[in-house]
Structures are given as C-alpha cells and as structure tokens.
N, C-alpha and C. Protein backbone atom coordinates (compact mmCIF):
# COMPACT_ATOMS: atom_id res chain seq x y z
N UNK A 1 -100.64 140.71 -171.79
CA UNK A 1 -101.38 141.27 -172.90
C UNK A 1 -102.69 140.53 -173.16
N UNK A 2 -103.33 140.23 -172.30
CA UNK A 2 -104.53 139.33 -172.05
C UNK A 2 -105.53 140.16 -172.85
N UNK A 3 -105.51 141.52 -172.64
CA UNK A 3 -106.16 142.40 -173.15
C UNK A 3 -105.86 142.48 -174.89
N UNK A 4 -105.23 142.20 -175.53
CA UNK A 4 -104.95 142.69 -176.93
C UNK A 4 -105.55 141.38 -177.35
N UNK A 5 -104.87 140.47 -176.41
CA UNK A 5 -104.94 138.72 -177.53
C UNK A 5 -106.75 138.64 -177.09
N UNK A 6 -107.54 138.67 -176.61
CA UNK A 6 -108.99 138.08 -176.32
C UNK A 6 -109.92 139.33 -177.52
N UNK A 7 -109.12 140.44 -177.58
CA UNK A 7 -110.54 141.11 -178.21
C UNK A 7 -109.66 142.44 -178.95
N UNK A 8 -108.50 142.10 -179.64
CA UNK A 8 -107.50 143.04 -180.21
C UNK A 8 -108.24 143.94 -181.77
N UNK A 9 -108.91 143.60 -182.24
CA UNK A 9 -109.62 144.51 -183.25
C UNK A 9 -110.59 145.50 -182.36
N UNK A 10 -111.11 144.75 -181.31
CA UNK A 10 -112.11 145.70 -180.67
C UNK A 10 -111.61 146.83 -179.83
N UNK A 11 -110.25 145.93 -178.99
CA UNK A 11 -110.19 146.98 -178.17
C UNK A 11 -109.03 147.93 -178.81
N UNK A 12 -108.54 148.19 -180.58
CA UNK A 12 -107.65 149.13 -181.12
C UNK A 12 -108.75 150.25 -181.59
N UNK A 13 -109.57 149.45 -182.39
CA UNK A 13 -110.64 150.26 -182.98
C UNK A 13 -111.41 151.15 -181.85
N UNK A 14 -112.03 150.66 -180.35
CA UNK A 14 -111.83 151.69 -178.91
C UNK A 14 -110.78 152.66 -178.60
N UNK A 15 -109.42 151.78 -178.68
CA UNK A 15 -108.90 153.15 -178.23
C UNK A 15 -108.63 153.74 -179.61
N UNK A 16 -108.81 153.99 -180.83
CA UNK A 16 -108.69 155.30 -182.04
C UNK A 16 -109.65 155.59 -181.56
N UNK A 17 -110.96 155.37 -181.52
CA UNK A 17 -112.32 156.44 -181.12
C UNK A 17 -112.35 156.81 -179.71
N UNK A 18 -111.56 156.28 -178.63
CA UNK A 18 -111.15 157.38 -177.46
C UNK A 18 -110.26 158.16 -177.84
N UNK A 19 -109.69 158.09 -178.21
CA UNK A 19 -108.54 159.48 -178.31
C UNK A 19 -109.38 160.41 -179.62
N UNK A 20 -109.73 159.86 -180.80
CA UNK A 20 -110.83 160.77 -181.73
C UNK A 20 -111.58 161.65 -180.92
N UNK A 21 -112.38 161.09 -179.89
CA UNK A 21 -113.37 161.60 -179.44
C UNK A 21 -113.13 162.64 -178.11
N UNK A 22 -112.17 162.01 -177.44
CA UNK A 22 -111.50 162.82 -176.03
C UNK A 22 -110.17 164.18 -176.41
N UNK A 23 -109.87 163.91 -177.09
CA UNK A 23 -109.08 164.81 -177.93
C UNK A 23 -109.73 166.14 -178.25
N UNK A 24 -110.74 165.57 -178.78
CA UNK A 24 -111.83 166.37 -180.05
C UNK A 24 -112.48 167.34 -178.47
N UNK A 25 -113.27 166.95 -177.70
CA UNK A 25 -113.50 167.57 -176.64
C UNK A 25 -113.04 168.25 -175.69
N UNK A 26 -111.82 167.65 -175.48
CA UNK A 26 -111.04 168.52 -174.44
C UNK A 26 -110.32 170.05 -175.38
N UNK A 27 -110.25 169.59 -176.67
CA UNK A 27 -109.97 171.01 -177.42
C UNK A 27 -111.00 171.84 -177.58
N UNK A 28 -112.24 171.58 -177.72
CA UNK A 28 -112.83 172.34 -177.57
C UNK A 28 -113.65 172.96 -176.35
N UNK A 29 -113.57 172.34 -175.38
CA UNK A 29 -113.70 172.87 -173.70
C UNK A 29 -112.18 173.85 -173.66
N UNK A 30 -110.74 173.80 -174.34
CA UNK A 30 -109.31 174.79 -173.96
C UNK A 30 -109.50 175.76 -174.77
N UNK A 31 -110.21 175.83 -176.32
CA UNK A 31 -110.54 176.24 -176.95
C UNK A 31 -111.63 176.66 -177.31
N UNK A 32 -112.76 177.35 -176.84
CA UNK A 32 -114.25 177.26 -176.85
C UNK A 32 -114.37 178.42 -177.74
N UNK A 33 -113.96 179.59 -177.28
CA UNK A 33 -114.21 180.57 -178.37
C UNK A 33 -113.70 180.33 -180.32
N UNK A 34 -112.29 179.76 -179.58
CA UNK A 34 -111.81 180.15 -181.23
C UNK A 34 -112.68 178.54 -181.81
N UNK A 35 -113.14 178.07 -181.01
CA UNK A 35 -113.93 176.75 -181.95
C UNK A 35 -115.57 177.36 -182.46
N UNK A 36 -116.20 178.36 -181.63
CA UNK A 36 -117.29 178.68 -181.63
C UNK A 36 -116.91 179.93 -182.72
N UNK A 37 -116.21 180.66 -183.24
CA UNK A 37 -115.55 181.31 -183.99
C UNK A 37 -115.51 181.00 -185.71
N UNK A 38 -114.62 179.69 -185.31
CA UNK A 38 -114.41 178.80 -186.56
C UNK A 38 -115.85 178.22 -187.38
N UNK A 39 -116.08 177.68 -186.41
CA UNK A 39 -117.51 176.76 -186.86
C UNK A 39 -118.78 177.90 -186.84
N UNK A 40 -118.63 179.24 -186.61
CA UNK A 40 -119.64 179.90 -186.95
C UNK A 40 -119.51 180.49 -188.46
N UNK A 41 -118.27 180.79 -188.61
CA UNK A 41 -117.83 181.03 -189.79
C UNK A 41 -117.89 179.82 -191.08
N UNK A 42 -118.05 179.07 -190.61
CA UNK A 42 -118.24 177.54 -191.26
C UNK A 42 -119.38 177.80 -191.51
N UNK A 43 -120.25 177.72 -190.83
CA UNK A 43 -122.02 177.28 -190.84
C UNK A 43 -122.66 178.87 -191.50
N UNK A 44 -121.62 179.83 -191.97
CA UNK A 44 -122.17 181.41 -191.75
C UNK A 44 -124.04 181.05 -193.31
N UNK A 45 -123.32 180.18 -194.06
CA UNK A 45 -123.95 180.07 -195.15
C UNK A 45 -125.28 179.16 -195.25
N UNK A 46 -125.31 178.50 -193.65
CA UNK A 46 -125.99 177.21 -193.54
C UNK A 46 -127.51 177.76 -192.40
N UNK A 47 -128.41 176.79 -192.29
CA UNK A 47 -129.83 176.60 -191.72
C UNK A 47 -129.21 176.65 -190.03
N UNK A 48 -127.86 176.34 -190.04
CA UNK A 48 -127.69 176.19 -188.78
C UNK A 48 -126.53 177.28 -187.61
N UNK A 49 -126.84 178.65 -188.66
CA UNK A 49 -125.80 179.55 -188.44
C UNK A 49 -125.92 180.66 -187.54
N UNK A 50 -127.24 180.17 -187.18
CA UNK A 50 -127.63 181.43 -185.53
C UNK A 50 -127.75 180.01 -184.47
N UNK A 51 -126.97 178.54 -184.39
CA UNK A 51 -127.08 177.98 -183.42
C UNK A 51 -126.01 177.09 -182.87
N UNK A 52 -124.46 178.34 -183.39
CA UNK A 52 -123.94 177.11 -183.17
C UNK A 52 -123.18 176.84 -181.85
N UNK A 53 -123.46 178.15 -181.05
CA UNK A 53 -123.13 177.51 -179.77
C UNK A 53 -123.58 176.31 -178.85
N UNK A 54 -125.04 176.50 -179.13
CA UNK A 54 -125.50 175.44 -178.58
C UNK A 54 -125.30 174.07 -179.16
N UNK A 55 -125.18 174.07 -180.53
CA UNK A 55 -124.92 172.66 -180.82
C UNK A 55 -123.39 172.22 -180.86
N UNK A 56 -122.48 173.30 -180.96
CA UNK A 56 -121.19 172.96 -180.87
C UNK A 56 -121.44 172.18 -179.50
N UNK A 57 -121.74 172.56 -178.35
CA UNK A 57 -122.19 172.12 -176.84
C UNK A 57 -122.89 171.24 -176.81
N UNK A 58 -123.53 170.17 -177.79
CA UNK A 58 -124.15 169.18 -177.84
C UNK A 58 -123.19 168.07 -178.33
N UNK A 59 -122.79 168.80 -179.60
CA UNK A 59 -121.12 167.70 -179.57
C UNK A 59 -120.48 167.40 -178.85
N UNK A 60 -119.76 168.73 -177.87
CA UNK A 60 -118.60 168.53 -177.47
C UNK A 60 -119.45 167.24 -176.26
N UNK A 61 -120.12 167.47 -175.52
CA UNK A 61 -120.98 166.14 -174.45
C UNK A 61 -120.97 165.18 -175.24
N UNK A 62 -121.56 165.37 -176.61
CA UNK A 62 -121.58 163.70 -176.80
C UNK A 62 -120.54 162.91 -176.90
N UNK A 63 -119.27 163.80 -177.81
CA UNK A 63 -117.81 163.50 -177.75
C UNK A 63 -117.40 162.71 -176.74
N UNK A 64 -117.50 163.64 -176.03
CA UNK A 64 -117.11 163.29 -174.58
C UNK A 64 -117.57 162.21 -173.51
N UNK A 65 -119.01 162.17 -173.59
CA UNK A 65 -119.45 161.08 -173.17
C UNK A 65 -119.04 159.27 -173.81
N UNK A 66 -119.80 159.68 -174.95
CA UNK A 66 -118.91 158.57 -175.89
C UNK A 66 -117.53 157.78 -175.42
N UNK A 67 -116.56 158.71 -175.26
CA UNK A 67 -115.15 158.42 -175.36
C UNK A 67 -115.35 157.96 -173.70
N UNK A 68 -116.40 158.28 -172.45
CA UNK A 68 -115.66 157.85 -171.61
C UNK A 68 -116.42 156.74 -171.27
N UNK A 69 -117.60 156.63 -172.19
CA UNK A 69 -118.11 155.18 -172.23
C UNK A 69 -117.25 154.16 -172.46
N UNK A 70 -116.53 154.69 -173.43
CA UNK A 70 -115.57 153.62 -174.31
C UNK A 70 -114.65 153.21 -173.41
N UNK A 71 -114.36 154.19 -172.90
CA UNK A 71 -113.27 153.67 -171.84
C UNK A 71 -113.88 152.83 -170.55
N UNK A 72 -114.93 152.91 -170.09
CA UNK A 72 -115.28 152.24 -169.07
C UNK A 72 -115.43 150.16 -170.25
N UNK A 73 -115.90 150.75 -171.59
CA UNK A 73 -115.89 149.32 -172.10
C UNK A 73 -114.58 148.64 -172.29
N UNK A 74 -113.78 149.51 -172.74
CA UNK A 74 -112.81 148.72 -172.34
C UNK A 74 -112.18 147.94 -171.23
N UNK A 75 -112.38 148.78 -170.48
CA UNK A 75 -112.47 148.40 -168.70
C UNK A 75 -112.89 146.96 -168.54
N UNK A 76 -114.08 147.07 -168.80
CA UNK A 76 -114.95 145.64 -168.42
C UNK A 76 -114.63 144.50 -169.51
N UNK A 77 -114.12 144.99 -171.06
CA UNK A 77 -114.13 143.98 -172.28
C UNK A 77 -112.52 143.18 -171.56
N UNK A 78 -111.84 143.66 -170.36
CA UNK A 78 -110.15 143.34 -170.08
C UNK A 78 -110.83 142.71 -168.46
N UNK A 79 -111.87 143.21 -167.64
CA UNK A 79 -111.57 142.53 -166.30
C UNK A 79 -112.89 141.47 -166.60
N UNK A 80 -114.28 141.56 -167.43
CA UNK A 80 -115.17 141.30 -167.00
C UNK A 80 -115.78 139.97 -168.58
N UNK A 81 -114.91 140.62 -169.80
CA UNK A 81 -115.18 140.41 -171.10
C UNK A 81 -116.37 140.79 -171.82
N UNK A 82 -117.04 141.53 -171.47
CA UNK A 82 -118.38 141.74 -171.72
C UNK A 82 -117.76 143.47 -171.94
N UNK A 83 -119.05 143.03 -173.51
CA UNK A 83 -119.24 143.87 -174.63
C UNK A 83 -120.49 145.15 -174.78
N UNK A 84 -121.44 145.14 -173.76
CA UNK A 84 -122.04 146.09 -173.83
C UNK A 84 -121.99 147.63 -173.77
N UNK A 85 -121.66 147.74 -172.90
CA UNK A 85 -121.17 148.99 -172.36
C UNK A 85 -119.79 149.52 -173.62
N UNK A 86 -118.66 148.64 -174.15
CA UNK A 86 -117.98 149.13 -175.69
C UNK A 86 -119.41 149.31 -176.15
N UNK A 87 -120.22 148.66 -176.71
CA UNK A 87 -120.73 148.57 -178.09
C UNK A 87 -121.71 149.72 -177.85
N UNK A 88 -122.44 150.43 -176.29
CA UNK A 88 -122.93 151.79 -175.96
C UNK A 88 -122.09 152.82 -176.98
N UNK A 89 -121.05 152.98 -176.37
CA UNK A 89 -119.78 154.09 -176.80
C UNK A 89 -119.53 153.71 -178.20
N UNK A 90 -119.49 153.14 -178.50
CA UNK A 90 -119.06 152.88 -180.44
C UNK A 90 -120.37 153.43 -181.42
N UNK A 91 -121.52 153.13 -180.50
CA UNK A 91 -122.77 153.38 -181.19
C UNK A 91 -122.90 154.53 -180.92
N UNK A 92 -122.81 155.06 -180.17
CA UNK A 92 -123.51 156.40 -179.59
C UNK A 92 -121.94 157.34 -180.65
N UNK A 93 -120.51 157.18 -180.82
CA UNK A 93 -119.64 157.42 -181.43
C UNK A 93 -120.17 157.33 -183.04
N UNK A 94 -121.12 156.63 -183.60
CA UNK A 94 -121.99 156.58 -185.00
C UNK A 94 -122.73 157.61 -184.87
N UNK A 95 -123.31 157.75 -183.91
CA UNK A 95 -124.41 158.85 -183.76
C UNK A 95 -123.90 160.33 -183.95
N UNK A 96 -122.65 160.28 -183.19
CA UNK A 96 -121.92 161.54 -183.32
C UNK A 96 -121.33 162.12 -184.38
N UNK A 97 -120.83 161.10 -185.33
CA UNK A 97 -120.52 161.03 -186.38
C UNK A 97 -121.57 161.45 -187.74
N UNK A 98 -122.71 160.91 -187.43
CA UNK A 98 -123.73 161.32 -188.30
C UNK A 98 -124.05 162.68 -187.88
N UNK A 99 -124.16 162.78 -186.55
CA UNK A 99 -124.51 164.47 -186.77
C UNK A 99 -123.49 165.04 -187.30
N UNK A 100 -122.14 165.01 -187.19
CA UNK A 100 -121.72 165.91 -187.84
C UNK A 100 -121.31 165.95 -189.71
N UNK A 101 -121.77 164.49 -190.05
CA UNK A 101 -122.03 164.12 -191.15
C UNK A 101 -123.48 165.65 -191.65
N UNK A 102 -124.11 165.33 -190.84
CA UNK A 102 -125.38 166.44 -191.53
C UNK A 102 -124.61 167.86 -191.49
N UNK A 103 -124.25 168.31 -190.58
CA UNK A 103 -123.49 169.80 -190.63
C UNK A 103 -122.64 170.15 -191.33
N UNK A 104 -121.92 168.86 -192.12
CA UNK A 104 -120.90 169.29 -192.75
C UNK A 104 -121.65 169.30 -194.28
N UNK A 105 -122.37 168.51 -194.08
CA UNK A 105 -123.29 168.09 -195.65
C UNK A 105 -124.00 170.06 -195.61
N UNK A 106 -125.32 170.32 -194.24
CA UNK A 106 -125.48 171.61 -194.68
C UNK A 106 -124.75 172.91 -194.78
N UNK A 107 -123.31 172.81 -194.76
CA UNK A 107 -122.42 173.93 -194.88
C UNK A 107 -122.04 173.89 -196.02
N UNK A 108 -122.00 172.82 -196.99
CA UNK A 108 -121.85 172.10 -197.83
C UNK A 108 -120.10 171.95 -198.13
N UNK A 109 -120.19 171.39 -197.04
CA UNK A 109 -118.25 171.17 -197.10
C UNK A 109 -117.89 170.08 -197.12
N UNK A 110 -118.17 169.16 -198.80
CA UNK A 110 -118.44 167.87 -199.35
C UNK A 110 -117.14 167.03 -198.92
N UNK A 111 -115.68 167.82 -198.90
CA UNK A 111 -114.42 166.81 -198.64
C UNK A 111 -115.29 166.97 -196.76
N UNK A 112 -114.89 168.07 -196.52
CA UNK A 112 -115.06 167.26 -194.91
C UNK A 112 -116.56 166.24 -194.53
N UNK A 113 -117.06 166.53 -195.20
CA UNK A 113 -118.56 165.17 -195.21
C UNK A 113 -117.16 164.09 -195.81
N UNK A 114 -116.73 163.86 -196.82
CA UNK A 114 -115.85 162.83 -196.87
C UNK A 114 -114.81 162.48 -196.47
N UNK A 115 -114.22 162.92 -195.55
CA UNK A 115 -113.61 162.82 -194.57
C UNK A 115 -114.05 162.05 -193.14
N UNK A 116 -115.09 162.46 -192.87
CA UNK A 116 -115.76 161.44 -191.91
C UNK A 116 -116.30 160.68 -191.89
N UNK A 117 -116.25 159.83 -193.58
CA UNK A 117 -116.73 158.40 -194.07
C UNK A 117 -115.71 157.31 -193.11
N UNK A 118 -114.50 157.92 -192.98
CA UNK A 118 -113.26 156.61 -192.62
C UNK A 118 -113.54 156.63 -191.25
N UNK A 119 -113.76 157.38 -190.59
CA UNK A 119 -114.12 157.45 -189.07
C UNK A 119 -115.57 156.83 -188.69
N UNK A 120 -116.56 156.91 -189.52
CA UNK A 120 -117.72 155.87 -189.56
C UNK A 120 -117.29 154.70 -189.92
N UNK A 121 -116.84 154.42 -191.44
CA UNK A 121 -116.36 153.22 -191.65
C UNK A 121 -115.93 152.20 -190.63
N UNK A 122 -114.82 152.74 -189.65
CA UNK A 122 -113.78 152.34 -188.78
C UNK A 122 -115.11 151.92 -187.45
N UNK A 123 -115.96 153.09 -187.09
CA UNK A 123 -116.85 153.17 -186.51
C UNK A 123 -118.14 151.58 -186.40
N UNK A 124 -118.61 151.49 -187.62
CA UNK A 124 -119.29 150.55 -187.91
C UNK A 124 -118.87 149.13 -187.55
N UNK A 125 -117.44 149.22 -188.24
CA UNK A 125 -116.78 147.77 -188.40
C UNK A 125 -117.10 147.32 -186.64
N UNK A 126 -116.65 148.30 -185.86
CA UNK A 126 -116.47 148.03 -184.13
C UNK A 126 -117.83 147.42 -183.65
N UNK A 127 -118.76 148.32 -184.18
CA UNK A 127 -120.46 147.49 -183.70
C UNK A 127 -120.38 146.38 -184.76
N UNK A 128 -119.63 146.30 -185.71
CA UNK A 128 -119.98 145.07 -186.10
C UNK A 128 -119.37 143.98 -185.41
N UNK A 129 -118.12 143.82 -184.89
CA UNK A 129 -117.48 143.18 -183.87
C UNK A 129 -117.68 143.16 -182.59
N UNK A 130 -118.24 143.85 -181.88
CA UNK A 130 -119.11 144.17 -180.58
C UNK A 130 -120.25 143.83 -180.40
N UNK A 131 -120.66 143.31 -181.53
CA UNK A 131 -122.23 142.90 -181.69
C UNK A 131 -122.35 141.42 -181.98
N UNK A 132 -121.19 141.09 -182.05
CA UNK A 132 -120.58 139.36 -182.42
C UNK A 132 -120.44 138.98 -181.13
C-alpha cells in the first residue's frame, strides 16, 4: 500500500474525481440522446438553449479527458511520485466544474449550482495538496 501511505488524501480525492468524471462521460457517450433531451429541456429557458449539443460535447471531452489525466497522475504520483500531471487533471476537473457551475446558474437551477459547491470544494482542496 505504498500508494495510499506516501500521498493518501491525494490519491482518494483522484480516484472520487475519476469515477465523478469517467462515470459522468461514459453515460453520456451510452446515453447521448436521452442526455441531449434532458439538458435541452433544462436549458429550454436559458441563453444557452439552441446549443446544447455542442456544449453537452464539450463536457462530455473535458469529463473525460480530465478523468484520464487523473488516472495517468495517479500512475506516476505511485511509480514516479510526481505531482504534475494529478494536479493537470484536478485543475482542468475545476474548470469543468465551473462550467457547469455557469449553466446551472443560467438555467437558474440554484440547488443544482449548489450541489456542485462539494465537488469543487473536494476539487480545490486536491490542487491545494498537489500544489504542496
């Protein structure tokens, strides 16, 4: 368990935002319509409601990318100890987070904007430990 004891906040707080993030993507690549469906009906009221295929498709990549950054950091934070490549994926996982912080803010769907305070929160703490 070389891996838990050298960097165990970093690498739990990695894997919740790989599975957050790889989860989140692969459902919506099995699921594309009824997600492009949902979230059009979401946004029907919002600035962003003739675009959400394409940006649903900007998420689901960043999701996705993110999560397999993370996983390559973990990779290296267990054979190599080095933190860059996590602290890529955790950051770029803030980024993702804020966008959908704005979409949920312009749909104005205030619990789910507060809802993705704990997933930033959780988010932050990691660049704050990755950045140590």
């Amino acid at each position: 368990m070389k891996l838990l004891s050298n960097y165990p906040a970093e690498i739990l707080i990695l894997l919740f935002l790989i599975v957050t993030f790889l989860q989140s993507s692969i459902d919506k690549v099995l699921d594309w319509k009824g997600n492009v469906s949902f979230i059009k009906n979401h946004f029907k009221n919002s600035p962003l409601k003739n675009s959400v295929p394409l940006l649903l498709a900007v998420i689901l990549f960043l999701e996705f990318f993110a999560g397999a950054i993370m996983v390559v950091g973990v990779y290296q934070l267990y054979t190599l100890g080095t933190k860059e490549i996590a602290l890529l994926g955790i950051a770029l996982s803030a980024i993702v987070l804020i966008f959908l912080l704005i979409g949920q803010r312009l749909a104005k769907d205030y619990a789910g904007a507060m809802s993705l305070a704990v997933y930033f929160i959780i988010t932050v703490f990691g660049v704050f430990l990755l950045n140590n």
